[in-house]
C-alpha atoms as a PDB file:
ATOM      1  CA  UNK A   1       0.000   0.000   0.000  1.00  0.00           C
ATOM      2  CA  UNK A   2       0.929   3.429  -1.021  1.00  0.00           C
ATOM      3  CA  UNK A   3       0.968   6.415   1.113  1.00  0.00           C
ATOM      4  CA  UNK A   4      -2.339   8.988  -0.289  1.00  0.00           C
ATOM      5  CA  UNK A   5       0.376  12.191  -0.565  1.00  0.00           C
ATOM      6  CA  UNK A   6      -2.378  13.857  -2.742  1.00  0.00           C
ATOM      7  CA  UNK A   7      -5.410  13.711  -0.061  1.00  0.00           C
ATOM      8  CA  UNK A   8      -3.231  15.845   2.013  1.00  0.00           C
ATOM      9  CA  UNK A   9      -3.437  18.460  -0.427  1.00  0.00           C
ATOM     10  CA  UNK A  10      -6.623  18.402  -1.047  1.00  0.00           C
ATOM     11  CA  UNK A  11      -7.793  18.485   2.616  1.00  0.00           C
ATOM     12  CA  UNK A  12      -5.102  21.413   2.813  1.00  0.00           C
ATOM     13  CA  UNK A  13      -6.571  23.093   0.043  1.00  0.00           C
ATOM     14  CA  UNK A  14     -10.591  22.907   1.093  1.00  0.00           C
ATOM     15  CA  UNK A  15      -9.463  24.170   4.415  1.00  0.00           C
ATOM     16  CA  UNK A  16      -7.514  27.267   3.176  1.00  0.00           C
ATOM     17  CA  UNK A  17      -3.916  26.375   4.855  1.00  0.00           C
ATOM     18  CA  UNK A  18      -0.810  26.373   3.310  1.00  0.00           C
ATOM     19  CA  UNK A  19       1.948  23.864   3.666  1.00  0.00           C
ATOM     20  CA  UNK A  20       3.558  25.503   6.373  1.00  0.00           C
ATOM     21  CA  UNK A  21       0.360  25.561   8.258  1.00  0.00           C
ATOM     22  CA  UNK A  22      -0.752  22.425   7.736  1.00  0.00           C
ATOM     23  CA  UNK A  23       2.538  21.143   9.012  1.00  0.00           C
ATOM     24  CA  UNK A  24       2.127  22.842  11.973  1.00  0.00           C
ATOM     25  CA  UNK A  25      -0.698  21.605  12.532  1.00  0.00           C
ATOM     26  CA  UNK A  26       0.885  18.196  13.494  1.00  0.00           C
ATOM     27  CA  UNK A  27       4.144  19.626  14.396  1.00  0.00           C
ATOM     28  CA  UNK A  28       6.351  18.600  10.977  1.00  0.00           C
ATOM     29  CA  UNK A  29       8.064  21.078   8.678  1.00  0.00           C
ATOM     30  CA  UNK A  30       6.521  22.984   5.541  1.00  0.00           C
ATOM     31  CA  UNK A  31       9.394  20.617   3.369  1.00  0.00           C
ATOM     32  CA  UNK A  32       8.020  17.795   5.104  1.00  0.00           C
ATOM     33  CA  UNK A  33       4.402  18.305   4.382  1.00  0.00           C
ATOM     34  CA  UNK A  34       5.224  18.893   0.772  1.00  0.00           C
ATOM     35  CA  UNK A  35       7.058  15.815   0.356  1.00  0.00           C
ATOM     36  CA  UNK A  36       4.190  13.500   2.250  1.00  0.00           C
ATOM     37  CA  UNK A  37       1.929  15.790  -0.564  1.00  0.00           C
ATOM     38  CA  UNK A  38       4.090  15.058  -3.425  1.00  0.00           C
ATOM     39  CA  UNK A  39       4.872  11.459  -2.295  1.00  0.00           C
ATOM     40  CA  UNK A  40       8.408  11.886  -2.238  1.00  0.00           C
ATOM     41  CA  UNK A  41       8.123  11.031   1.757  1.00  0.00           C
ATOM     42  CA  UNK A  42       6.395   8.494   3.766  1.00  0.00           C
ATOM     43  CA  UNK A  43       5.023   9.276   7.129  1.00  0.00           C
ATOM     44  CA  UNK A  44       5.980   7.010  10.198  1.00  0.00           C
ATOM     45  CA  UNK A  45       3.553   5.056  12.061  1.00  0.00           C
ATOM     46  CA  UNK A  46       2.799   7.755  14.656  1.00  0.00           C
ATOM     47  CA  UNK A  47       2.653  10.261  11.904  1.00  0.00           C
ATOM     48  CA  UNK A  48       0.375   8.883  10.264  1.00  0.00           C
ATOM     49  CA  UNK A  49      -1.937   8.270  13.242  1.00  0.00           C
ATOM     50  CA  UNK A  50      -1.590  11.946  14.027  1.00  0.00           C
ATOM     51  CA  UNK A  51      -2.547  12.852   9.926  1.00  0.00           C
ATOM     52  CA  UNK A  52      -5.646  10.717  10.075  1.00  0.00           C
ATOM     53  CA  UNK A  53      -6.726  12.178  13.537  1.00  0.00           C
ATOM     54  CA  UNK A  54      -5.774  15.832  12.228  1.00  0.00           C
ATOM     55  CA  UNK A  55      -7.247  15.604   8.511  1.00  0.00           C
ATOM     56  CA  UNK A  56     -10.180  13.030   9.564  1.00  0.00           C
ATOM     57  CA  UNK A  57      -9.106  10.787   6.442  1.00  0.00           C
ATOM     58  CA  UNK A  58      -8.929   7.490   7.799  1.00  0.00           C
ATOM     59  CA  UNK A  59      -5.615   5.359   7.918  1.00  0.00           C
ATOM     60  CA  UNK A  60      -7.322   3.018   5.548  1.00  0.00           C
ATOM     61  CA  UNK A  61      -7.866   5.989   3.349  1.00  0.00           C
ATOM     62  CA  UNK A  62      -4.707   7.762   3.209  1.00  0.00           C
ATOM     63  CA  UNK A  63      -2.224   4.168   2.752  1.00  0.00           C
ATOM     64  CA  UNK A  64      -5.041   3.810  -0.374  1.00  0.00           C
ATOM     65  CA  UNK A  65      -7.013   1.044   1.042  1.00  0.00           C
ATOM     66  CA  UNK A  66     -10.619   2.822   1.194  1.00  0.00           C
ATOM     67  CA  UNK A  67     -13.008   1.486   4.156  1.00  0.00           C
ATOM     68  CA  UNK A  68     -15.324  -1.015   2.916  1.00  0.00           C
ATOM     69  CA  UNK A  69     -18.196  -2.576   4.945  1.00  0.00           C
ATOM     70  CA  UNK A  70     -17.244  -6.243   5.831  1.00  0.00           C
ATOM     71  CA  UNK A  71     -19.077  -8.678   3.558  1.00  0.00           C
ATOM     72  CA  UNK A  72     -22.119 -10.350   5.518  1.00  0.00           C
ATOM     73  CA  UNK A  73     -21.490 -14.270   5.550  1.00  0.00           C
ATOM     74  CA  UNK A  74     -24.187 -16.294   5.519  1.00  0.00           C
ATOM     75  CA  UNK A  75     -24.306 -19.298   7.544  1.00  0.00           C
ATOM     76  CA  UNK A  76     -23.757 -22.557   5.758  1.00  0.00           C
ATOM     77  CA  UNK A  77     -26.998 -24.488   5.250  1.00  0.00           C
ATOM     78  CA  UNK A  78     -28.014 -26.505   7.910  1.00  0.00           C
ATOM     79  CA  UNK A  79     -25.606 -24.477  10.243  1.00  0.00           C
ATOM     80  CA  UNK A  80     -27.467 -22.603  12.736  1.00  0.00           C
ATOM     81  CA  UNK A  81     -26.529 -19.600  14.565  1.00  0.00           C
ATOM     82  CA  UNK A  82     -25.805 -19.035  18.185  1.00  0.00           C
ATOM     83  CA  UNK A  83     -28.215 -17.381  20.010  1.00  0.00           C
END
């Protein structure tokens, strides 16, 4: 999976920021931010924790694995559910 660089800018954008601010917002550098944007860099574990709870783009989201609803299994025939 692929870090998302480009949702970054377009949160940044809708929200007016610039790189610099957006940076600050989770305490990394305006170079820093550009090159998570641009895909040059990939965030760290914690960093990317902090993005998702900054932005509100899930994790699943941003590493390009959209949330998907898990598929309902039915139970086998003559299986019976617990109650």
């Amino acid at each position: 999976m692929a870090f998302r660089g480009e949702l970054l800018k377009t949160w940044r954008m809708s929200h007016g920021l610039t790189q610099a601010e957006a940076g600050a917002r989770i305490n990394v550098s305006q170079n820093f931010w550009r090159n998570l944007e641009t895909g040059i860099k990939q965030p760290s574990v914690d960093t990317l924790v902090l993005i998702s709870q900054t932005t509100g783009i899930s994790v699943d989201d941003l590493l390009g694995n959209p949330t998907q609803p898990l598929p309902t299994q039915e139970p086998e025939q003559g299986e019976r559910e617990a109650v």
